[in-house]
C-alpha atoms as a PDB file:
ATOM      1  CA  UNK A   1       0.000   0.000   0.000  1.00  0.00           C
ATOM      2  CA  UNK A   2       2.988   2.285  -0.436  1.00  0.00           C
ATOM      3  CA  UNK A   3       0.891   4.621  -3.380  1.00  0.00           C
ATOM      4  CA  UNK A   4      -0.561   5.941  -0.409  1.00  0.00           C
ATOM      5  CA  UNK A   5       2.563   8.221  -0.439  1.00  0.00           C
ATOM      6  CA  UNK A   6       2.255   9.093  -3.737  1.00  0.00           C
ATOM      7  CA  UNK A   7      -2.184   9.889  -3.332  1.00  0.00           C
ATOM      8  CA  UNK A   8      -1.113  11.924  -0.229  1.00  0.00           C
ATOM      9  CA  UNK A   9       1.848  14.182  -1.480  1.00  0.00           C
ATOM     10  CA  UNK A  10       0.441  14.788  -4.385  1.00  0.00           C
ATOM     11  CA  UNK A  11      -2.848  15.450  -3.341  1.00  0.00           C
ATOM     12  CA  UNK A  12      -1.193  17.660  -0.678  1.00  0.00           C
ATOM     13  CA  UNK A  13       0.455  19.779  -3.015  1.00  0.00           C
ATOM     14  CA  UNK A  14      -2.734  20.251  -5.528  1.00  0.00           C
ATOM     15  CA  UNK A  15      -4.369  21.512  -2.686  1.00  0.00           C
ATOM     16  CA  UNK A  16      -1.981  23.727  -0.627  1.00  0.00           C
ATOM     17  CA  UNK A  17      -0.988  25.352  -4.226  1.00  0.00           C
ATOM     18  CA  UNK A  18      -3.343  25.715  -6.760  1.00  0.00           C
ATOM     19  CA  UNK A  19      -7.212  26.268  -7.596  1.00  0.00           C
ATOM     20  CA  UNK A  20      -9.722  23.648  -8.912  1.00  0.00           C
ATOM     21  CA  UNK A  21     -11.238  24.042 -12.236  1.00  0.00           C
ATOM     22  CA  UNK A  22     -13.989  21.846 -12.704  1.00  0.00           C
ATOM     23  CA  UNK A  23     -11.730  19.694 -14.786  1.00  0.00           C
ATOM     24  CA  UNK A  24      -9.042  19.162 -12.053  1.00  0.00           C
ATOM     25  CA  UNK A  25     -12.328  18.710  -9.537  1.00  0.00           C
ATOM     26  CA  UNK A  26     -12.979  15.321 -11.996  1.00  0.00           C
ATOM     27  CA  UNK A  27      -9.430  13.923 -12.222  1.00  0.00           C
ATOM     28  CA  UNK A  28      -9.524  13.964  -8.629  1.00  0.00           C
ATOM     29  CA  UNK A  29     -12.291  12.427  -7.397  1.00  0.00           C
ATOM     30  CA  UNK A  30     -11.989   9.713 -10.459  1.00  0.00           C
ATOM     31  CA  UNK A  31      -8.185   9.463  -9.019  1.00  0.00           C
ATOM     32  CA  UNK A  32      -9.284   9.001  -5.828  1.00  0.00           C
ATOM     33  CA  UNK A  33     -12.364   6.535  -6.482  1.00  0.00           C
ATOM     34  CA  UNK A  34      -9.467   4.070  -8.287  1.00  0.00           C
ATOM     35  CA  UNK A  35      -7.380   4.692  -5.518  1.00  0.00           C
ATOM     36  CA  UNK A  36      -9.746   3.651  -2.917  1.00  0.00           C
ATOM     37  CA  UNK A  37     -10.834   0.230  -4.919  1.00  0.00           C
ATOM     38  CA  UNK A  38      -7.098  -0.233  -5.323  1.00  0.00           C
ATOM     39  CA  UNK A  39      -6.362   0.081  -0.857  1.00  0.00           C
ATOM     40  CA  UNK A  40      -9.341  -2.243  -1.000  1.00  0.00           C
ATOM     41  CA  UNK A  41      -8.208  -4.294  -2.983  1.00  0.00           C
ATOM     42  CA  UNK A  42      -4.473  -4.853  -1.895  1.00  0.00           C
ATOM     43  CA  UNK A  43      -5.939  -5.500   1.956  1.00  0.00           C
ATOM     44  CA  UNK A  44      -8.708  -8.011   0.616  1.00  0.00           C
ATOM     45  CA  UNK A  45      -8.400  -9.313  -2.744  1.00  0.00           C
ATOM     46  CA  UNK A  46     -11.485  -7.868  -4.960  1.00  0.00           C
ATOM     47  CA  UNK A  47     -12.443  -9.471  -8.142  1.00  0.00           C
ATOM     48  CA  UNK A  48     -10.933  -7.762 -11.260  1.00  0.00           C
ATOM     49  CA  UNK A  49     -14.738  -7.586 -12.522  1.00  0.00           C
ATOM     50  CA  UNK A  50     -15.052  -5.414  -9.179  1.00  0.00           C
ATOM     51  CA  UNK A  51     -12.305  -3.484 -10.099  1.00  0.00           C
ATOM     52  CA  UNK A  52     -12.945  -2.715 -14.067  1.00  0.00           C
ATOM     53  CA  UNK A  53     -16.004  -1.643 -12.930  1.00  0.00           C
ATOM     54  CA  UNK A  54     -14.949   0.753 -10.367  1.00  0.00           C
ATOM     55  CA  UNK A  55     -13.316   1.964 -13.034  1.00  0.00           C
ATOM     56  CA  UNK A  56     -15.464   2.748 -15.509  1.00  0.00           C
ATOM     57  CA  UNK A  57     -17.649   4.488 -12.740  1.00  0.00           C
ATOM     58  CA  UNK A  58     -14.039   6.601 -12.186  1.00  0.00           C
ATOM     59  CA  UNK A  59     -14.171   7.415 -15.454  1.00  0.00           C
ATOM     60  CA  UNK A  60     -18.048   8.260 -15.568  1.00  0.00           C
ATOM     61  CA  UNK A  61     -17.380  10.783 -12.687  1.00  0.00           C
ATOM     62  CA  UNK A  62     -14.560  12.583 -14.382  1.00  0.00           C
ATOM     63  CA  UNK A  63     -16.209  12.802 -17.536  1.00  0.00           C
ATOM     64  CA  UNK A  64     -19.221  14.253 -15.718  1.00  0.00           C
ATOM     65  CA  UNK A  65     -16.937  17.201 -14.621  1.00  0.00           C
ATOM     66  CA  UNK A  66     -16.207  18.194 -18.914  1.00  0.00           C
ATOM     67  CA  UNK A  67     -12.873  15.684 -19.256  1.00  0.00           C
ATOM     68  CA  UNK A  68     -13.270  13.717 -21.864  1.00  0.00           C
ATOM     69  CA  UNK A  69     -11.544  13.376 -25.371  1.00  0.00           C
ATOM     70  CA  UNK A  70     -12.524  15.798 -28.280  1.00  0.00           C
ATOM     71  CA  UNK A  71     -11.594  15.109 -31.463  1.00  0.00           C
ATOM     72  CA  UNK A  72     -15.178  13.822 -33.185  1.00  0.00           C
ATOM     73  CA  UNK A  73     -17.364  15.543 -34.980  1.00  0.00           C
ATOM     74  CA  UNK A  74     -20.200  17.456 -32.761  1.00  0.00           C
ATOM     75  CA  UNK A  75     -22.833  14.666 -33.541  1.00  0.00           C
ATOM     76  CA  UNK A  76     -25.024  12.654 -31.545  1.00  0.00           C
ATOM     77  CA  UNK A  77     -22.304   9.650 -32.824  1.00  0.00           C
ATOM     78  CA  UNK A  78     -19.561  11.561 -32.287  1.00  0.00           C
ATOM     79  CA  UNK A  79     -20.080  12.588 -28.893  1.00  0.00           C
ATOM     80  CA  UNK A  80     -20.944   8.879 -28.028  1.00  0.00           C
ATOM     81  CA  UNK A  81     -17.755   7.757 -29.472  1.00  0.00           C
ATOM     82  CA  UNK A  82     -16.001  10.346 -27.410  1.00  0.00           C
ATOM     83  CA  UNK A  83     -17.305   8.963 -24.477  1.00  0.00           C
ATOM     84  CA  UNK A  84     -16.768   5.645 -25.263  1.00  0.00           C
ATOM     85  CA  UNK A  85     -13.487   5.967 -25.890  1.00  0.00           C
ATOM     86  CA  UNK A  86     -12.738   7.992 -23.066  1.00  0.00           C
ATOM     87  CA  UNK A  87     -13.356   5.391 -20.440  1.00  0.00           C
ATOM     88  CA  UNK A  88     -11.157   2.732 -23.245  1.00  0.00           C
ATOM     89  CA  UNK A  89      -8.491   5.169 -22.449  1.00  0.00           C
ATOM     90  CA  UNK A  90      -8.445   5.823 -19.028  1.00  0.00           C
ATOM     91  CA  UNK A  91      -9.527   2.280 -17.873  1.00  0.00           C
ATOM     92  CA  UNK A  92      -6.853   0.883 -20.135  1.00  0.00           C
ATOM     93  CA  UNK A  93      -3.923   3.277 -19.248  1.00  0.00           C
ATOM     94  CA  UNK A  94      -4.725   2.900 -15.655  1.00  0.00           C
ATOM     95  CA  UNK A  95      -4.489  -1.138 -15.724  1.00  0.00           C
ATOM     96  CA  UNK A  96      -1.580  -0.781 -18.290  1.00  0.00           C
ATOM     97  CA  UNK A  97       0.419   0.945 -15.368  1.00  0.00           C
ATOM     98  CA  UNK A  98      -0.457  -1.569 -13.021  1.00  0.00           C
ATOM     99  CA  UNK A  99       0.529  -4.428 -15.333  1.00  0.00           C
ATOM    100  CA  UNK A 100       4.024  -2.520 -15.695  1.00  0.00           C
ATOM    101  CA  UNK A 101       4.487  -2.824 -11.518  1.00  0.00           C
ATOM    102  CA  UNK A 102       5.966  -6.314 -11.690  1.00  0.00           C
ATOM    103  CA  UNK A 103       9.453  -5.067 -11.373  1.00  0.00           C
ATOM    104  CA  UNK A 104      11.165  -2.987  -8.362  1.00  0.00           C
ATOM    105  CA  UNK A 105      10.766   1.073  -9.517  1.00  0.00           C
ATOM    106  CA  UNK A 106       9.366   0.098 -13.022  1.00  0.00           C
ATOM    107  CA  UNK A 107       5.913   2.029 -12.942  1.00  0.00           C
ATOM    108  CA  UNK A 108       6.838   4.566 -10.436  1.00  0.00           C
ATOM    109  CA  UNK A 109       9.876   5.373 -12.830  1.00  0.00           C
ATOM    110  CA  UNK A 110       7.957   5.496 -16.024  1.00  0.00           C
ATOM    111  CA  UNK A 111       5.429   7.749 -14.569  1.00  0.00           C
ATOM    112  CA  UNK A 112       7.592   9.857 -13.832  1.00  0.00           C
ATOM    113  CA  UNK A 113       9.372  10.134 -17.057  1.00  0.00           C
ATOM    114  CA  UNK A 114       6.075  10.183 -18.489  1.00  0.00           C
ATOM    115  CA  UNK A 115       4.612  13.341 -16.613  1.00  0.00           C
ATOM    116  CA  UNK A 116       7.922  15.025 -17.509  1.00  0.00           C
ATOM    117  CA  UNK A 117       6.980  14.830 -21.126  1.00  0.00           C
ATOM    118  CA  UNK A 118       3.932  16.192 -20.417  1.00  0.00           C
ATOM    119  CA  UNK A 119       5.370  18.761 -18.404  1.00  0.00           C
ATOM    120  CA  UNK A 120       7.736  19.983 -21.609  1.00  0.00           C
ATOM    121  CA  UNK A 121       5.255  19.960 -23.732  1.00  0.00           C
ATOM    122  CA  UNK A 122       2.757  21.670 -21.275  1.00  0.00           C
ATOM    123  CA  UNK A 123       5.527  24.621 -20.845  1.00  0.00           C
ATOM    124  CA  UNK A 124       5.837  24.446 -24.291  1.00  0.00           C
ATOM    125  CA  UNK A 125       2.225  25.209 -25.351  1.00  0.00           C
ATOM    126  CA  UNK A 126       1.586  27.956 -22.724  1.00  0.00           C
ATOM    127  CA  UNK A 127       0.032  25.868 -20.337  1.00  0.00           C
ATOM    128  CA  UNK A 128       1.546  26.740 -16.569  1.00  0.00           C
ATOM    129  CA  UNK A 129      -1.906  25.258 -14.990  1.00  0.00           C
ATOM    130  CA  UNK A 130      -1.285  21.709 -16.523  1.00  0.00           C
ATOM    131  CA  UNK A 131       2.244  22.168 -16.185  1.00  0.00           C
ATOM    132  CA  UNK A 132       2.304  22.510 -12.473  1.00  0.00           C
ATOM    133  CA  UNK A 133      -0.342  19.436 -12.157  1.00  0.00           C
ATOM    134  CA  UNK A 134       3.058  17.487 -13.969  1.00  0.00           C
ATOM    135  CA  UNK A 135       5.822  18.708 -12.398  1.00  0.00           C
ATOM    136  CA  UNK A 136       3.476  17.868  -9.364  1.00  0.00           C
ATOM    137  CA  UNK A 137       3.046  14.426 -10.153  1.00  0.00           C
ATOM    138  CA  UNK A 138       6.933  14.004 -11.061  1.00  0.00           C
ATOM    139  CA  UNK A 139       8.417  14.938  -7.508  1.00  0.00           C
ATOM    140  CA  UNK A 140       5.336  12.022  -6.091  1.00  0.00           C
ATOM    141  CA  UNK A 141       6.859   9.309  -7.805  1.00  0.00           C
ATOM    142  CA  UNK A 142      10.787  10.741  -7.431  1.00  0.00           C
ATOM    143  CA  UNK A 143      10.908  10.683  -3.734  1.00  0.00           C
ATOM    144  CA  UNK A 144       9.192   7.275  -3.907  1.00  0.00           C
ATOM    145  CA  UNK A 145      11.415   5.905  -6.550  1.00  0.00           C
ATOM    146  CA  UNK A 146      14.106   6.319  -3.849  1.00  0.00           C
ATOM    147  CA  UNK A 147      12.925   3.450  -1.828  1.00  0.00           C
ATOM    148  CA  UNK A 148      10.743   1.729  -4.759  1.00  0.00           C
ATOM    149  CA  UNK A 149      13.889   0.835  -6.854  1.00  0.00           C
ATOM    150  CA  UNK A 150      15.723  -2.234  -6.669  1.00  0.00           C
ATOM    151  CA  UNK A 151      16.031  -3.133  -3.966  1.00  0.00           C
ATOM    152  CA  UNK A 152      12.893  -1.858  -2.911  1.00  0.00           C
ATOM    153  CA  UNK A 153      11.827  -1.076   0.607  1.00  0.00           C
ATOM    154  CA  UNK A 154       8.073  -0.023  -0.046  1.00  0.00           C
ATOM    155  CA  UNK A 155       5.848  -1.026  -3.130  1.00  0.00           C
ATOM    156  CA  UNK A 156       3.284   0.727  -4.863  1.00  0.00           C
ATOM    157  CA  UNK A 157       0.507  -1.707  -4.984  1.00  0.00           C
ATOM    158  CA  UNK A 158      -2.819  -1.742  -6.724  1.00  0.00           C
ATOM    159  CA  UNK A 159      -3.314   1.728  -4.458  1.00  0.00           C
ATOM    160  CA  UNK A 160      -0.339   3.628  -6.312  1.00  0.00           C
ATOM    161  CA  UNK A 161      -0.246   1.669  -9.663  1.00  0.00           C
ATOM    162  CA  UNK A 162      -3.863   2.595 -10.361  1.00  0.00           C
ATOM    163  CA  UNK A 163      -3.768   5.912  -9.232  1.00  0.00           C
ATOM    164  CA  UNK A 164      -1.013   6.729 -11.347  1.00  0.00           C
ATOM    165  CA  UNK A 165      -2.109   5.656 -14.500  1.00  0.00           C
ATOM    166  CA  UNK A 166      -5.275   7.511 -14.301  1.00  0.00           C
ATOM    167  CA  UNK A 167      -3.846  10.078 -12.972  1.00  0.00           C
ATOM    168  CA  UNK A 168      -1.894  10.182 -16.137  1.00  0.00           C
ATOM    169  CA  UNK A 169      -4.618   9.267 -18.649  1.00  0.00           C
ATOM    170  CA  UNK A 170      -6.610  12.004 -16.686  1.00  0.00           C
ATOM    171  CA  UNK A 171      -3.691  14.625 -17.544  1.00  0.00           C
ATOM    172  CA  UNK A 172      -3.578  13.678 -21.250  1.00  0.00           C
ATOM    173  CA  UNK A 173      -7.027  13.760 -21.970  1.00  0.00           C
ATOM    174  CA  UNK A 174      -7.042  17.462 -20.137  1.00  0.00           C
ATOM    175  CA  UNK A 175      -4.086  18.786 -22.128  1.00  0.00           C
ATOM    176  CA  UNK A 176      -5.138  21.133 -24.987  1.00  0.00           C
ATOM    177  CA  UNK A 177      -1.538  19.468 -26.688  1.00  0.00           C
ATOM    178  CA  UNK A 178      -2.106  21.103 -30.244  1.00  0.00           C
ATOM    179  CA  UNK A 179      -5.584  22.877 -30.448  1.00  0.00           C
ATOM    180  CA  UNK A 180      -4.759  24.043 -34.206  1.00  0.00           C
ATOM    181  CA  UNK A 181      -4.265  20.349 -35.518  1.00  0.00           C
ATOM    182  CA  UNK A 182      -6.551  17.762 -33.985  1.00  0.00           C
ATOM    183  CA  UNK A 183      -3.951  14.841 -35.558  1.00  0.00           C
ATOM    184  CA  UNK A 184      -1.075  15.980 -32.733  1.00  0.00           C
ATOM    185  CA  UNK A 185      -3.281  16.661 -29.832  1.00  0.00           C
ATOM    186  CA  UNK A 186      -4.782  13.044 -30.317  1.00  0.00           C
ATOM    187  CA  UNK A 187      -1.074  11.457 -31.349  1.00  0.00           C
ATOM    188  CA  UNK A 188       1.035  13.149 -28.848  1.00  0.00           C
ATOM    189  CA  UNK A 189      -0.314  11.528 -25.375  1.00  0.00           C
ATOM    190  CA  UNK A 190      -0.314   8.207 -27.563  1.00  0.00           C
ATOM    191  CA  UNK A 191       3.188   8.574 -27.811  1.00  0.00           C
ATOM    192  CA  UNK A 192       4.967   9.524 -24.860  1.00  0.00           C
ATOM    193  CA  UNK A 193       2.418   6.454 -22.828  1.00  0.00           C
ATOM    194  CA  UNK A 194       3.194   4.529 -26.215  1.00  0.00           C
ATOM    195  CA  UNK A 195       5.233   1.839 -23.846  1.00  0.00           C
ATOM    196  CA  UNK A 196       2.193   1.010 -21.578  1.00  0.00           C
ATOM    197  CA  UNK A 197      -0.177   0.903 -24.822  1.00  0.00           C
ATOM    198  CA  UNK A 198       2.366  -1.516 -26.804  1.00  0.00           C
ATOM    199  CA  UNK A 199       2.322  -3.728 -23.774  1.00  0.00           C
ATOM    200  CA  UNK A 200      -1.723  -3.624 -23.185  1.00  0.00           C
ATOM    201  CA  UNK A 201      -2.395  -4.139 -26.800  1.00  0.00           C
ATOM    202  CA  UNK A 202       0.429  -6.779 -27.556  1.00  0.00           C
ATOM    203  CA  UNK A 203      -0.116  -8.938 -24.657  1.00  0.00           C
ATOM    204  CA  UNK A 204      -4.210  -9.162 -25.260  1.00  0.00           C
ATOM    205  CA  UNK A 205      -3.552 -10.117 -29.080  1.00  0.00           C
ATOM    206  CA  UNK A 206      -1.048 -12.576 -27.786  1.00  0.00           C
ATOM    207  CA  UNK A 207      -3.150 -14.325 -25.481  1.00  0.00           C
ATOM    208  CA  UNK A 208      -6.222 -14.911 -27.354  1.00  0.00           C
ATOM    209  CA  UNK A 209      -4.103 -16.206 -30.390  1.00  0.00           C
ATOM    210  CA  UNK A 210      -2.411 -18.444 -28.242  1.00  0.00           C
ATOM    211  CA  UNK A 211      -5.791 -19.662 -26.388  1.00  0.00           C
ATOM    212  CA  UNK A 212      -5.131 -18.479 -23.186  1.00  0.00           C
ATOM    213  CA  UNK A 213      -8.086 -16.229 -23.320  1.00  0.00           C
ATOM    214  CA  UNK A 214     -11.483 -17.270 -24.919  1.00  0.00           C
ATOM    215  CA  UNK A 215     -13.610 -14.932 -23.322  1.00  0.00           C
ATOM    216  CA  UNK A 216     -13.173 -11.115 -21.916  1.00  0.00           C
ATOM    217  CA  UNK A 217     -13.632 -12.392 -18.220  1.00  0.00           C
ATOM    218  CA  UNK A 218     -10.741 -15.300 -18.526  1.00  0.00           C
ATOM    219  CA  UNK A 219      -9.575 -11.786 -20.260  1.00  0.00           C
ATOM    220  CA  UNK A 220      -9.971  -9.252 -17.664  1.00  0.00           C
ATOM    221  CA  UNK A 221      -8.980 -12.073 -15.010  1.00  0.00           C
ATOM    222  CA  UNK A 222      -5.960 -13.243 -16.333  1.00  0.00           C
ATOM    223  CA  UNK A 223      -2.499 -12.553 -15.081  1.00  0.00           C
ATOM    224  CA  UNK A 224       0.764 -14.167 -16.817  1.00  0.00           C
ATOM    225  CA  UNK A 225       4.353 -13.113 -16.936  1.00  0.00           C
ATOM    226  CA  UNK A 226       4.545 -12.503 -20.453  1.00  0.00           C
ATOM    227  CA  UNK A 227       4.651  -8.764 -20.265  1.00  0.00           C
ATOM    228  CA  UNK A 228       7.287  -6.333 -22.294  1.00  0.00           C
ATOM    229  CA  UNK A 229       9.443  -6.589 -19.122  1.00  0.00           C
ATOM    230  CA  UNK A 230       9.140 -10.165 -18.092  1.00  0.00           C
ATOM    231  CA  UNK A 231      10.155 -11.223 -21.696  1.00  0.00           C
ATOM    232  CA  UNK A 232      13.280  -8.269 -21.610  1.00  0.00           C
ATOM    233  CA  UNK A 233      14.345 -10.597 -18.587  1.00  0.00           C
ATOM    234  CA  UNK A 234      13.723 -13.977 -20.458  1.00  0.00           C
ATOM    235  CA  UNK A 235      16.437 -12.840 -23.124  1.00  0.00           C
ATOM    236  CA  UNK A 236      18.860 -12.392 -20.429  1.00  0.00           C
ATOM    237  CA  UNK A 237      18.828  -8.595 -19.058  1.00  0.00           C
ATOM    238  CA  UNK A 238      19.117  -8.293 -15.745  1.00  0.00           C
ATOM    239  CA  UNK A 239      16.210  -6.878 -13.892  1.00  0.00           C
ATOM    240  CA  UNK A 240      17.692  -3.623 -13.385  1.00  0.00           C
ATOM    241  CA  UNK A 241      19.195  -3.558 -16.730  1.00  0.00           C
ATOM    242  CA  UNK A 242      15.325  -4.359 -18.030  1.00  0.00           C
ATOM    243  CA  UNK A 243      13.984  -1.447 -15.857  1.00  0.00           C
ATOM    244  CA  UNK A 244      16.509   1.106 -16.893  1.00  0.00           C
ATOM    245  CA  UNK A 245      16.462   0.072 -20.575  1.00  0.00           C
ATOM    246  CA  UNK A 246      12.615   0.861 -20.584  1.00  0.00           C
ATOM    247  CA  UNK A 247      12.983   4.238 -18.653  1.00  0.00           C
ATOM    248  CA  UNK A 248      15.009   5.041 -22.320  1.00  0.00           C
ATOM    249  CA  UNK A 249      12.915   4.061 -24.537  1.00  0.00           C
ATOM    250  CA  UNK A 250      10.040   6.127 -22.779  1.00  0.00           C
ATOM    251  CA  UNK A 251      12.273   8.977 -22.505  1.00  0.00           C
ATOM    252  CA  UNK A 252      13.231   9.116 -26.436  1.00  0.00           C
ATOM    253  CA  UNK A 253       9.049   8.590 -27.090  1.00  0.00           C
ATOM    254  CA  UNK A 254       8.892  11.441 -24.731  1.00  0.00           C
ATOM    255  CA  UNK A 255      11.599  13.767 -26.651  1.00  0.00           C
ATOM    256  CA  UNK A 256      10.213  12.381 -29.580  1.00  0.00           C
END
């Protein structure tokens, strides 16, 4: 339960610091909602049909506060779609994250390299507001990464792993990245979380081809080590060699 530390400082500095738009207001209390489920769930194990649930209602309330993604056409379709895949994206980044906490410092260190990319690009585009809600985010996981990496003295658990990656898909669904061209503002948060989507998507493709899943509750229930970092190790790294070697390749996404 060690994301507790993360939940707290952050949410400590959000709210000794700045002002809640309505936005932030959503990001929160979806944030929090996962969080919760998450502390439940590492003290009594919950069903992951629990959990994906929770989720979705995480989602619902942060969408109900305006944060959602915007790149359809204003139709009765297009603002369905929207929704839709809004809760695709923040469910799936959120679990994403969590599948990447297998290894000592692995997801705390990626979201942090992660919100510093948003962070550039946030100072970059004029916006201090979502800037500050990165930088934010970046010192949370630092001062945990301390005693998260190997050898780790506190882990993040389904509290911190959860709560970070919605945290994050929360941040890049707010971001107005490239109002002028649609094509970046959608591309840009798919790249710099490109690692945790390659993983999510590869992994589910992999299993159903190879019969491990025949159905999306074997799918949802599952858990295998056959993720980007588990097979890194398989083909000899280290596991600190496989952590750091996937902090680079999210940091030249990120400068990319």
């Amino acid at each position: 339960m060690g994301g507790l530390a993360i939940y707290v400082s952050y949410m400590m500095t959000i709210f000794f610091n700045f002002s809640f738009s309505i936005e932030l207001k959503g990001v929160i209390l979806g944030g929090t909602i996962v969080m919760l489920i998450g502390l439940l769930d590492d003290i009594k194990r919950l069903p992951a049909t629990w959990k994906l649930v929770s989720q979705i209602v995480a989602a619902a309330a942060m969408m109900a506060c305006g944060v959602k993604l915007n790149f359809l056409p204003n139709t009765w379709w297009g603002n369905g779609g929207e929704l839709v895949l809004t809760v695709i994206w923040m469910v799936g980044i959120a679990n994403a994250v969590n599948f990447f906490d297998g290894m000592d410092g692995l997801a705390t260190g990626l979201t942090a390299i992660s919100a510093l990319s948003f962070f550039v690009v946030a100072q970059l585009t004029h916006q201090s507001y979502l800037g500050y809600l990165t930088i934010a985010l970046v010192g949370s996981c630092l001062g945990f990464l301390k005693f998260n990496f190997k050898p780790a003295s506190i882990f993040l658990g389904d509290t911190g792993s959860t709560f970070l990656g919605f945290t994050l898909a929360g941040i890049a669904v707010m971001g107005g990245w490239a109002e002028q061209n649609p094509k970046v503002a959608l591309s840009l948060p798919i790249l710099v979380l490109s690692v945790f989507i390659f993983d999510m998507v590869y992994i589910s493709f992999a299993r159903v081809l190879n019969g491990k899943v025949r159905s999306f509750k074997e799918w949802v229930e599952y858990t295998g080590k056959d993720h980007f970092h588990h097979r890194l190790v398989s083909l000899g790294l280290s596991e600190i060699q496989t952590v750091l070697l996937i902090y680079l390749i999210t940091a030249c996404l990120g400068i990319g």
